[in-house]
Protein backbone atom coordinates (compact mmCIF):
# COMPACT_ATOMS: atom_id res chain seq x y z
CA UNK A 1 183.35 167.22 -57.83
CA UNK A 2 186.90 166.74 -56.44
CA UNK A 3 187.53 164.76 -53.46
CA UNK A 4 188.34 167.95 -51.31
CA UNK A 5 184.60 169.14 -52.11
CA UNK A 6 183.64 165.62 -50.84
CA UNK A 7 184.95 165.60 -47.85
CA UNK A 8 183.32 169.05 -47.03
CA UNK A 9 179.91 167.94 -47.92
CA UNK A 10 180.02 164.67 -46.13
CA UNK A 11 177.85 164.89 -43.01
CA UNK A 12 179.45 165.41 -39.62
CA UNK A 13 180.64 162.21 -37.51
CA UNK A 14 177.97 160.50 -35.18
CA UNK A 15 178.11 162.85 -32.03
CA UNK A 16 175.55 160.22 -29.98
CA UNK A 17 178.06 157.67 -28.20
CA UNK A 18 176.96 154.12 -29.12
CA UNK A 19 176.94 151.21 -26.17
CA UNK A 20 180.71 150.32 -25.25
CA UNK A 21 181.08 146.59 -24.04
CA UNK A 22 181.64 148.55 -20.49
CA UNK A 23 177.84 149.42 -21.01
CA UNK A 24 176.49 146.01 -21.54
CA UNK A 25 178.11 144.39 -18.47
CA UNK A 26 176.72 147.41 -15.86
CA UNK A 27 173.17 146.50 -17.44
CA UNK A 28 173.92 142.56 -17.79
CA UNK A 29 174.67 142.81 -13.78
CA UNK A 30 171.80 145.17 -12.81
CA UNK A 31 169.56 142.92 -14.71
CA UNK A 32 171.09 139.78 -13.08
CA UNK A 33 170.93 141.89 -9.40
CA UNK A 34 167.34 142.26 -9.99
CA UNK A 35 166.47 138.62 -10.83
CA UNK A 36 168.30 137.41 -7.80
CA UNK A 37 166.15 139.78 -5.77
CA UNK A 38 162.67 138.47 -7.45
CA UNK A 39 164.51 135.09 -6.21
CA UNK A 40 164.93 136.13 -2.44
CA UNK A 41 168.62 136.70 -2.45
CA UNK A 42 170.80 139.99 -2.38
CA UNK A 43 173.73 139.80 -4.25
CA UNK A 44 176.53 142.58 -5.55
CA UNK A 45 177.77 141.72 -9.32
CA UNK A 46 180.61 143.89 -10.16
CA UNK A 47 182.00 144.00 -13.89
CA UNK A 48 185.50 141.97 -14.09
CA UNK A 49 186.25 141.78 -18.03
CA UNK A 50 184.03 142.16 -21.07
CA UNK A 51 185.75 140.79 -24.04
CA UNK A 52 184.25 140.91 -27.77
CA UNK A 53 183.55 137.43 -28.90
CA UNK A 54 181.68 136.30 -32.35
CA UNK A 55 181.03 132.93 -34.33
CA UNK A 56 179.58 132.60 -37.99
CA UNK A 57 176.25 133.48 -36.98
CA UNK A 58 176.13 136.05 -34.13
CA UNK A 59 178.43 138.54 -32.31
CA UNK A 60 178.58 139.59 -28.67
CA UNK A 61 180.63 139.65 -25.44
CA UNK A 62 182.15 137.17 -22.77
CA UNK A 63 181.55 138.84 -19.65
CA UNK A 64 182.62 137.92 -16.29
CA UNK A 65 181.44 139.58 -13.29
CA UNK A 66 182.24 139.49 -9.56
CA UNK A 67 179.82 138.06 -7.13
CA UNK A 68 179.34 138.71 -3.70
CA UNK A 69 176.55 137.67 -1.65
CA UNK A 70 175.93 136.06 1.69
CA UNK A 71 175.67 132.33 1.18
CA UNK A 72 171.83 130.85 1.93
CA UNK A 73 169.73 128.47 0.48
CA UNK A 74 168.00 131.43 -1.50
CA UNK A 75 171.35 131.98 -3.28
CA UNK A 76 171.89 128.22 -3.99
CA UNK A 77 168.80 128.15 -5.24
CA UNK A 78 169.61 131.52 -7.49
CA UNK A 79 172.12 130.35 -8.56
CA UNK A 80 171.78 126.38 -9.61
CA UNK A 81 168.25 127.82 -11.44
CA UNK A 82 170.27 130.95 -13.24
CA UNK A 83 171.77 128.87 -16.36
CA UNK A 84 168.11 127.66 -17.37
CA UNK A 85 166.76 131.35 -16.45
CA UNK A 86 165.08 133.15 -19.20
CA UNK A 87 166.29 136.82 -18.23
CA UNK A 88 164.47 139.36 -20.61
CA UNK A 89 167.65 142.14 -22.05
CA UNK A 90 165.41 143.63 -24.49
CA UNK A 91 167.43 142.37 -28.27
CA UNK A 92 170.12 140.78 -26.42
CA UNK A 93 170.91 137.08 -25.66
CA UNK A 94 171.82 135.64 -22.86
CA UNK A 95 173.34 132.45 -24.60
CA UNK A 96 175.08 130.65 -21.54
CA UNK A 97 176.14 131.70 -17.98
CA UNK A 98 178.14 129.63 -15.69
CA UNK A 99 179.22 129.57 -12.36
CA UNK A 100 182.92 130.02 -11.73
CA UNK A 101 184.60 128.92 -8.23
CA UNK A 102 187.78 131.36 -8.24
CA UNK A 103 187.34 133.55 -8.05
CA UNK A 104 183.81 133.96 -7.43
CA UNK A 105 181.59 134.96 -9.81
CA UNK A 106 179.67 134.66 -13.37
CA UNK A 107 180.90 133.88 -16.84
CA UNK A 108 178.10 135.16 -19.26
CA UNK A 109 177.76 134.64 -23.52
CA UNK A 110 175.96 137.63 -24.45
CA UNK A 111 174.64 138.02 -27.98
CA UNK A 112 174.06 140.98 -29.44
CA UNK A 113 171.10 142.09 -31.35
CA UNK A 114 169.66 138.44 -31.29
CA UNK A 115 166.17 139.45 -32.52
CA UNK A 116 167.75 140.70 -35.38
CA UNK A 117 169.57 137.76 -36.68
């Protein structure tokens, strides 16, 4: 078979659009928008950067996102209890989140496909 015959046998590209690191930081800040509400506080988390990141072991994405929220002990609370949080994302890893001062808002490890590995 010649490479021509090949290349019209081989099966069609994937038409189904796989999650773009866009993707994961709209769900990462929903998910994070409804934890702060089980926790008493409204707040608006807007998606700032997602950037890939990997080590030896596991790959994911840095993502910061925006916060805005009216400040109240609720959202002290939220937010000094959030890097100890266990915050379900079905296969997904939340390995760290931090607090950052300026501008305001959340810098967030997220492995991907952690049950997996």
């Amino acid at each position: 078979m010649t490479v021509h015959a090949r290349i019209e046998r081989a099966p069609s590209p994937r038409t189904t659009s796989s999650r773009r690191p866009a993707d994961r930081g709209e769900r990462l800040a929903r998910t994070l928008v409804a934890h702060a509400a089980r926790a008493g506080c409204a707040v608006r988390l807007t998606v700032a950067m997602v950037e890939p990141w990997c080590s030896a072991t596991f790959s994911g994405s840095v993502i910061v996102l925006t916060l805005d929220a009216m400040p109240g002990p609720a959202l002290t609370r939220w937010l000094a209890a959030l890097p100890e949080a266990d915050i379900p994302l079905g296969r997904d890893l939340i390995a760290d989140i931090a607090l950052e001062t300026e501008p305001r808002g959340l810098r967030v490890l997220l492995c991907l496909d952690a049950a997996n590995g």
